[in-house]
C-alpha atoms as a PDB file:
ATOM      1  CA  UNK A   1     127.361 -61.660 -65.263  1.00  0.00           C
ATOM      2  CA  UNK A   2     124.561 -59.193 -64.757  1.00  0.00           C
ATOM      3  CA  UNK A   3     125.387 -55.604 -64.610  1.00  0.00           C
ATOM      4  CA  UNK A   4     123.385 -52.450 -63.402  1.00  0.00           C
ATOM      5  CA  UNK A   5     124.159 -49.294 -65.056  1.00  0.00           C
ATOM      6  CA  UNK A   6     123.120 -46.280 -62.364  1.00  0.00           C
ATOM      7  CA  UNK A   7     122.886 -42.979 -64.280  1.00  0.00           C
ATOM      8  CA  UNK A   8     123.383 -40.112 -61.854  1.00  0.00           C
ATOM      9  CA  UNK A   9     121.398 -37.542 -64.211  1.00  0.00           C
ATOM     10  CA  UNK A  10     117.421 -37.047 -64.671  1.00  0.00           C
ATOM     11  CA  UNK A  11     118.505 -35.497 -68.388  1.00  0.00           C
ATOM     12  CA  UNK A  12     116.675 -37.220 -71.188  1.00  0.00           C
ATOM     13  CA  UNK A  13     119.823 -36.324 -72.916  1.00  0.00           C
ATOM     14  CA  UNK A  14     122.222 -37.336 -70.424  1.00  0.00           C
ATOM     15  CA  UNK A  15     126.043 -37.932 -71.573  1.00  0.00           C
ATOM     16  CA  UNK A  16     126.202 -40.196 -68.467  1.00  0.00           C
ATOM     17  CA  UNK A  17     123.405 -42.564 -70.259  1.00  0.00           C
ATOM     18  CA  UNK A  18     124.899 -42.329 -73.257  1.00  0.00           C
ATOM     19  CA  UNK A  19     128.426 -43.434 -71.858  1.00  0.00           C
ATOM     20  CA  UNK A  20     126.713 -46.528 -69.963  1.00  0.00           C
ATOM     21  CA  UNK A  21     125.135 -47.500 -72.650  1.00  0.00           C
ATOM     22  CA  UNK A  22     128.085 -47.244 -75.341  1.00  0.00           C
ATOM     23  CA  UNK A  23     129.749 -49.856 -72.689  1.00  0.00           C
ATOM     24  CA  UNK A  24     126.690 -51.970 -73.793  1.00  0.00           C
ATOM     25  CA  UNK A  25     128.223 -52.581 -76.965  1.00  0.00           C
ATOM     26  CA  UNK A  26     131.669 -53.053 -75.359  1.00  0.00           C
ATOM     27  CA  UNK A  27     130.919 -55.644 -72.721  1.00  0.00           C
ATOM     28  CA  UNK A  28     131.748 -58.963 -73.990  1.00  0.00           C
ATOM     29  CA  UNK A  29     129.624 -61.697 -74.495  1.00  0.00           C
ATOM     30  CA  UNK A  30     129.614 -63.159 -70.782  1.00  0.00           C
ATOM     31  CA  UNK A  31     128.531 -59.642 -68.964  1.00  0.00           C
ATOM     32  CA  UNK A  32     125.031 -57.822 -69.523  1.00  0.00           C
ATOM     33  CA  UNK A  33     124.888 -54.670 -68.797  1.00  0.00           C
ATOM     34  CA  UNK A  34     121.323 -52.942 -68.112  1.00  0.00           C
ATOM     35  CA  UNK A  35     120.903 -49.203 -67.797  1.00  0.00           C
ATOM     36  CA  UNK A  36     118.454 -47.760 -64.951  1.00  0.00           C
ATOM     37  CA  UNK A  37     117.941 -43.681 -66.044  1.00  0.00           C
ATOM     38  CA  UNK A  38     115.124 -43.386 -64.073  1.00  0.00           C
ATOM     39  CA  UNK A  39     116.415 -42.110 -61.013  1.00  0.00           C
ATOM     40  CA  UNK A  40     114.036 -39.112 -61.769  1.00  0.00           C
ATOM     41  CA  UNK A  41     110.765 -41.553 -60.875  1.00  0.00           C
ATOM     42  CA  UNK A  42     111.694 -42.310 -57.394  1.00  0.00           C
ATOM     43  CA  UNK A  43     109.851 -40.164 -54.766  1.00  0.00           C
ATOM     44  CA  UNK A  44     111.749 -38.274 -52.663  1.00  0.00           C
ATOM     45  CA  UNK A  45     113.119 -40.462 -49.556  1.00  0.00           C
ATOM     46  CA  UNK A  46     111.025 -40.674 -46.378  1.00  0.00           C
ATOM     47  CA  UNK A  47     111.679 -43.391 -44.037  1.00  0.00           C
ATOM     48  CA  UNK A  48     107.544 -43.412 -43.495  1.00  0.00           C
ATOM     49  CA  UNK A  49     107.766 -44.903 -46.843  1.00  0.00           C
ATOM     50  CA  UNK A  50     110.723 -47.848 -46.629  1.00  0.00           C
ATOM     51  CA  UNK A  51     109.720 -51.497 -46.113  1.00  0.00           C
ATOM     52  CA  UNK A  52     105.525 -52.430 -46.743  1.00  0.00           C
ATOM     53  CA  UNK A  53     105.091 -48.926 -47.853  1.00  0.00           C
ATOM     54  CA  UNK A  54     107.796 -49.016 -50.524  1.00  0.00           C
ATOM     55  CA  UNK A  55     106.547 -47.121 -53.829  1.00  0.00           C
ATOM     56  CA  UNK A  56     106.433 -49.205 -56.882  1.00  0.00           C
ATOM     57  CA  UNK A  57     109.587 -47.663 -58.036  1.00  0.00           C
ATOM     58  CA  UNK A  58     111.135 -48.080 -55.499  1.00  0.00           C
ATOM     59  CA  UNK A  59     110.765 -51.526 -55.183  1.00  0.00           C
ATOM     60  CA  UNK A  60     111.588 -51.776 -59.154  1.00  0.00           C
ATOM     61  CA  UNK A  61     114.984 -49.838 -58.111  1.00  0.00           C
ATOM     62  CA  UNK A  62     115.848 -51.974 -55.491  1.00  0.00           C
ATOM     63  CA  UNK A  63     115.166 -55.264 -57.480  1.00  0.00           C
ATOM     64  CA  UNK A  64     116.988 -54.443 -60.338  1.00  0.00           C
ATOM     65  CA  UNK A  65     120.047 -53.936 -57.977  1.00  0.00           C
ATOM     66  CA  UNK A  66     119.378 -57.198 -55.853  1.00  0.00           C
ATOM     67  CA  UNK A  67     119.600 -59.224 -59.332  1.00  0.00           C
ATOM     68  CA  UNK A  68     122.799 -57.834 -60.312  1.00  0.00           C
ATOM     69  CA  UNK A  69     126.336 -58.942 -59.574  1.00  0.00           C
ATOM     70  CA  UNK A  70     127.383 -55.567 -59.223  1.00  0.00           C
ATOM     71  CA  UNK A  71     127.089 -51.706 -60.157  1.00  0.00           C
ATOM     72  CA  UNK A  72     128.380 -49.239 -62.558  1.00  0.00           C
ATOM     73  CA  UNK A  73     127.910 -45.719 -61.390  1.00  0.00           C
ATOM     74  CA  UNK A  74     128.057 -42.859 -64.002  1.00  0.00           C
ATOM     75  CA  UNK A  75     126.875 -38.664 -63.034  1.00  0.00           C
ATOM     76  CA  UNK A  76     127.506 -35.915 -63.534  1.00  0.00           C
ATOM     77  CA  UNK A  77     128.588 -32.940 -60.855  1.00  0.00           C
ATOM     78  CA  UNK A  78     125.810 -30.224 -60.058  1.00  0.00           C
ATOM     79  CA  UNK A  79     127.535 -27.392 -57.618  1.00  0.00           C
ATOM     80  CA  UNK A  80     130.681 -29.502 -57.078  1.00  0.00           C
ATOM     81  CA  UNK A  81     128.867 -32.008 -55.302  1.00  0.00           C
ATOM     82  CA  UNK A  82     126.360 -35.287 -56.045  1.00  0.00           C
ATOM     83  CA  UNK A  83     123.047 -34.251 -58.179  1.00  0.00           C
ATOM     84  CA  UNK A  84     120.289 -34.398 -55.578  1.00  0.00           C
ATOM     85  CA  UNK A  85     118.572 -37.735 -57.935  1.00  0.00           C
ATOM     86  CA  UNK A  86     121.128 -39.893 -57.493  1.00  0.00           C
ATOM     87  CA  UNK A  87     121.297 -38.925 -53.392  1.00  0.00           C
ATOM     88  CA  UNK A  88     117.905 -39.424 -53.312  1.00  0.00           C
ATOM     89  CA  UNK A  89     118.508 -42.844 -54.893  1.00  0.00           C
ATOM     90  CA  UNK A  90     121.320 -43.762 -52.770  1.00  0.00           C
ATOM     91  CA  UNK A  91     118.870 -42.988 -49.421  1.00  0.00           C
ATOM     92  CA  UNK A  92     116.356 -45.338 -50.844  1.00  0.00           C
ATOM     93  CA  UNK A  93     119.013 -47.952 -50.394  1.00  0.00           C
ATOM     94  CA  UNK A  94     120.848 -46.771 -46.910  1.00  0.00           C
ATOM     95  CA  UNK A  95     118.307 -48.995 -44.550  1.00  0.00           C
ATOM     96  CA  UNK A  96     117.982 -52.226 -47.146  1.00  0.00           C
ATOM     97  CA  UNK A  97     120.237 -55.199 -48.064  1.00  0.00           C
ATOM     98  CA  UNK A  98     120.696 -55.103 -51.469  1.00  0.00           C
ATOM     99  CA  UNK A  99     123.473 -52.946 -51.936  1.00  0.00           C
ATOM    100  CA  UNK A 100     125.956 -53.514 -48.719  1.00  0.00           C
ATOM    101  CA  UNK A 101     127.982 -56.126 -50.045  1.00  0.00           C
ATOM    102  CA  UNK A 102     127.229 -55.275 -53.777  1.00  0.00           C
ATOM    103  CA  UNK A 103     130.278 -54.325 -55.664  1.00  0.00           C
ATOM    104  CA  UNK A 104     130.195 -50.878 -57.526  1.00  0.00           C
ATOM    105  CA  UNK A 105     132.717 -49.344 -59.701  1.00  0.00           C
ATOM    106  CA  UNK A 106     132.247 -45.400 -61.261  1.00  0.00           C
ATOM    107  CA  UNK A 107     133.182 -44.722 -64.477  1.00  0.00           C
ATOM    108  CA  UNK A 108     132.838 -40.446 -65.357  1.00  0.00           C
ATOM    109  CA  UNK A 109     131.695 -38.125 -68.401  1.00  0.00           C
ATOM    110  CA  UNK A 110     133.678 -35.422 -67.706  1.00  0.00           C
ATOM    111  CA  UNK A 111     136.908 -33.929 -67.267  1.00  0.00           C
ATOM    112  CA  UNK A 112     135.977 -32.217 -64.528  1.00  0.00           C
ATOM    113  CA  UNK A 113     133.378 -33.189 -61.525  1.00  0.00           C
ATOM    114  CA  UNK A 114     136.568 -33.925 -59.194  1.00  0.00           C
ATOM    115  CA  UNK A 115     134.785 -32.724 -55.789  1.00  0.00           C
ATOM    116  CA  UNK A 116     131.643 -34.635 -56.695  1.00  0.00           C
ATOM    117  CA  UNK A 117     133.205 -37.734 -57.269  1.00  0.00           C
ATOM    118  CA  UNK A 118     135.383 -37.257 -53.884  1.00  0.00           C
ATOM    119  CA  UNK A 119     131.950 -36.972 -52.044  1.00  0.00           C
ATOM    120  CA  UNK A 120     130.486 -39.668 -54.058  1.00  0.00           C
ATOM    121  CA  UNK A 121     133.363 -42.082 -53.149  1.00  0.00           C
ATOM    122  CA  UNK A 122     133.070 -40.873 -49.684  1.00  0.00           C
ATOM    123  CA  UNK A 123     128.971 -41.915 -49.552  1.00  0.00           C
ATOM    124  CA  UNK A 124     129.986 -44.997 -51.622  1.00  0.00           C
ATOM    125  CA  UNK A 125     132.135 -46.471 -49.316  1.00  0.00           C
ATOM    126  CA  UNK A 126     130.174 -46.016 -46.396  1.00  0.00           C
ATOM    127  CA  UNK A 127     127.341 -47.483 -47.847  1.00  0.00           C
ATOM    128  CA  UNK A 128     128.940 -50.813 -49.670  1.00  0.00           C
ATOM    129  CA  UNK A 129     131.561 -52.874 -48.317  1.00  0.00           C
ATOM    130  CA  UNK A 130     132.220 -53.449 -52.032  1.00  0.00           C
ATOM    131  CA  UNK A 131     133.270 -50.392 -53.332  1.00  0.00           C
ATOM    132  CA  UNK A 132     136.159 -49.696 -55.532  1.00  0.00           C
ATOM    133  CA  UNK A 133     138.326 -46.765 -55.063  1.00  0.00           C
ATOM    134  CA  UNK A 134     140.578 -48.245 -57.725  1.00  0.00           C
ATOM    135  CA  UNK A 135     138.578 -49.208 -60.554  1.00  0.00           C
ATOM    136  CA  UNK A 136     137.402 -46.371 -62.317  1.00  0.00           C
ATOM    137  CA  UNK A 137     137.415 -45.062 -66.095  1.00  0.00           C
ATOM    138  CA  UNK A 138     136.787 -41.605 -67.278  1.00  0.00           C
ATOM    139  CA  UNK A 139     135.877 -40.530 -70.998  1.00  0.00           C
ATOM    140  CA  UNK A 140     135.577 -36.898 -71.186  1.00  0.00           C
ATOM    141  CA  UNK A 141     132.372 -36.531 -73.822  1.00  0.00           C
ATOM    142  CA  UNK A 142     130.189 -33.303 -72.030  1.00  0.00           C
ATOM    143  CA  UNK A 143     127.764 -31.998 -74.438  1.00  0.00           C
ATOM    144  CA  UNK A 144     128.725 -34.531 -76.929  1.00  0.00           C
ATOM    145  CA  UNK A 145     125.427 -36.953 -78.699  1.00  0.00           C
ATOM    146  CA  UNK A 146     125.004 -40.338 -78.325  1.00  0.00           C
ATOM    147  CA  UNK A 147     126.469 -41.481 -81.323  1.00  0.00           C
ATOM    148  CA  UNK A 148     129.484 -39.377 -80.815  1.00  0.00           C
ATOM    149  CA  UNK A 149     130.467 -40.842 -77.182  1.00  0.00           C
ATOM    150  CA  UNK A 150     130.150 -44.469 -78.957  1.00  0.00           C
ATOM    151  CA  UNK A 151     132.352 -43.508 -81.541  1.00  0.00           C
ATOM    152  CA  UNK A 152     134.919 -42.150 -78.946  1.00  0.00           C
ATOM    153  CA  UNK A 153     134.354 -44.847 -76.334  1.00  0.00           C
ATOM    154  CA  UNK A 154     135.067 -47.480 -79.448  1.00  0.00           C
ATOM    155  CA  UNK A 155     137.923 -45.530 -80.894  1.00  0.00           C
ATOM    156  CA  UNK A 156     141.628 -47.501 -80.380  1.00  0.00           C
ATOM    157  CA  UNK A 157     142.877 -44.490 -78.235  1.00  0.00           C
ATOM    158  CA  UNK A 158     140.005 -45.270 -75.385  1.00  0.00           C
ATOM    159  CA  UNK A 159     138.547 -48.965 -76.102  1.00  0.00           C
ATOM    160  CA  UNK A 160     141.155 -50.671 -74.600  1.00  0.00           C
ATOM    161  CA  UNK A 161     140.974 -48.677 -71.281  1.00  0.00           C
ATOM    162  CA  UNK A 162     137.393 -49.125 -71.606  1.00  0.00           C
ATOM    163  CA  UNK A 163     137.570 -52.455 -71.856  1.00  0.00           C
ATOM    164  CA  UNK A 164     140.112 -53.089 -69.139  1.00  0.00           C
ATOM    165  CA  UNK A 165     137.850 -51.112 -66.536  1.00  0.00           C
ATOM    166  CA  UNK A 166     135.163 -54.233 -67.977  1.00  0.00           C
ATOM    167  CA  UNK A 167     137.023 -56.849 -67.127  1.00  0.00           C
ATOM    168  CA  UNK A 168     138.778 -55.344 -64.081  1.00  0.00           C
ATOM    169  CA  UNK A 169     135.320 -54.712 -62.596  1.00  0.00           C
ATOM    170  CA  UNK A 170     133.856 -57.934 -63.423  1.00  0.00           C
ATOM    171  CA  UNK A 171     137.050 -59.907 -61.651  1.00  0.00           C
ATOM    172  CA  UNK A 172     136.275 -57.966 -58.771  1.00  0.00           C
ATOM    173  CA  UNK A 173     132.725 -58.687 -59.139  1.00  0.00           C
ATOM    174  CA  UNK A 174     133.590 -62.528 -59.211  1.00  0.00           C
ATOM    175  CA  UNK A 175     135.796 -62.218 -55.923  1.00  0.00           C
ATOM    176  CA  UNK A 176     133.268 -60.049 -54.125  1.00  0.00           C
ATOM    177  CA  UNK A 177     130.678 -62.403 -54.818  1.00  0.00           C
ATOM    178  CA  UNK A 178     132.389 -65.440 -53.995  1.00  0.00           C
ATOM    179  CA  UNK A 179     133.018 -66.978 -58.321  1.00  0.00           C
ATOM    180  CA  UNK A 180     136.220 -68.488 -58.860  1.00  0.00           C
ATOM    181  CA  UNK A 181     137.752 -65.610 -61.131  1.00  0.00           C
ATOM    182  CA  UNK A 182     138.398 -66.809 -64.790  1.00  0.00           C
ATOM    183  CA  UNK A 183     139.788 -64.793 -67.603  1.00  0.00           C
ATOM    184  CA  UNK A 184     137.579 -62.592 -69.920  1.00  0.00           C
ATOM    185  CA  UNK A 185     138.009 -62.526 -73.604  1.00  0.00           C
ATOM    186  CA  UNK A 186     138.030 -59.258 -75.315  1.00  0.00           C
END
């Protein structure tokens, strides 16, 4: 199973990177999970530019999310709402295929972000008839480094939660997409 990471953030530094890919190491051996962080390279939207006049990276965006079997979204909160990078992502997507059907899970850095992830799940849902409200993990690690959200994301207080939002998402994944469901080993 082939899983797209979305980081919200355009921080080089970004704890919502860091978290997607310390569930790299978690996934077992049967999912892949690939990190986009590049939400910062896509133009801003313009409908002039969907279809034949697609930028490059947009049409890298959009392929990378057609080849997956669903979507992990992880941001962080700028002025209690959705950073204006990942927006800008989602309205590359709005007009297209690839991500109607596609199920997408969020997972969260923060203990806080509450009214961002409300509008979030509110844009989520109208866009994919595949997102889950349900399945969801949160690992409070602002400000923390890379090797320090791996070390909390792998320690026995949070792995098993961490790997229960894994398999959780990629049963739904199998449903969505039409796989007879079979049990993960972790």
């Amino acid at each position: 199973m082939r899983i797209l990471g979305i980081s919200g953030s355009t921080r080089r530094l970004s704890t919502n990177s860091a978290l997607l890919r310390a569930f790299q190491s978690l996934a077992p051996a049967d999912i892949t999970i690939e990190v986009f962080d590049n939400i910062g390279e896509l133009p801003i939207f313009s409908p002039d530019l969907e279809g034949a006049n697609a930028p490059e990276s947009v049409i890298r965006f959009v392929e990378k999310i057609s080849a997956s079997d669903g979507l992990i979204i992880s941001s962080p909160e700028y002025v209690r709402t959705i950073p204006g990078g990942l927006k800008n992502a989602i309205d590359w997507l709005v007009s297209g295929e690839a991500v109607i059907a596609k199920p997408i899970a969020l997972i969260h850095a923060s203990h806080r972000g509450d009214d961002m992830l409300a509008a979030l799940r509110t844009v989520l849902l109208t866009l994919s008839s595949n997102f889950s409200e349900t399945i969801f993990f949160r690992l409070p690690v602002m400000k923390e480094t890379p090797d320090a959200i791996m070390e909390k994301l792998m320690d026995p207080a949070h792995r098993p939660a961490g790997e229960k939002f894994l398999k959780d998402f990629a049963s739904f994944c199998r449903s969505q997409n039409g796989d007879v469901p079979d049990v993960i080993a972790i």
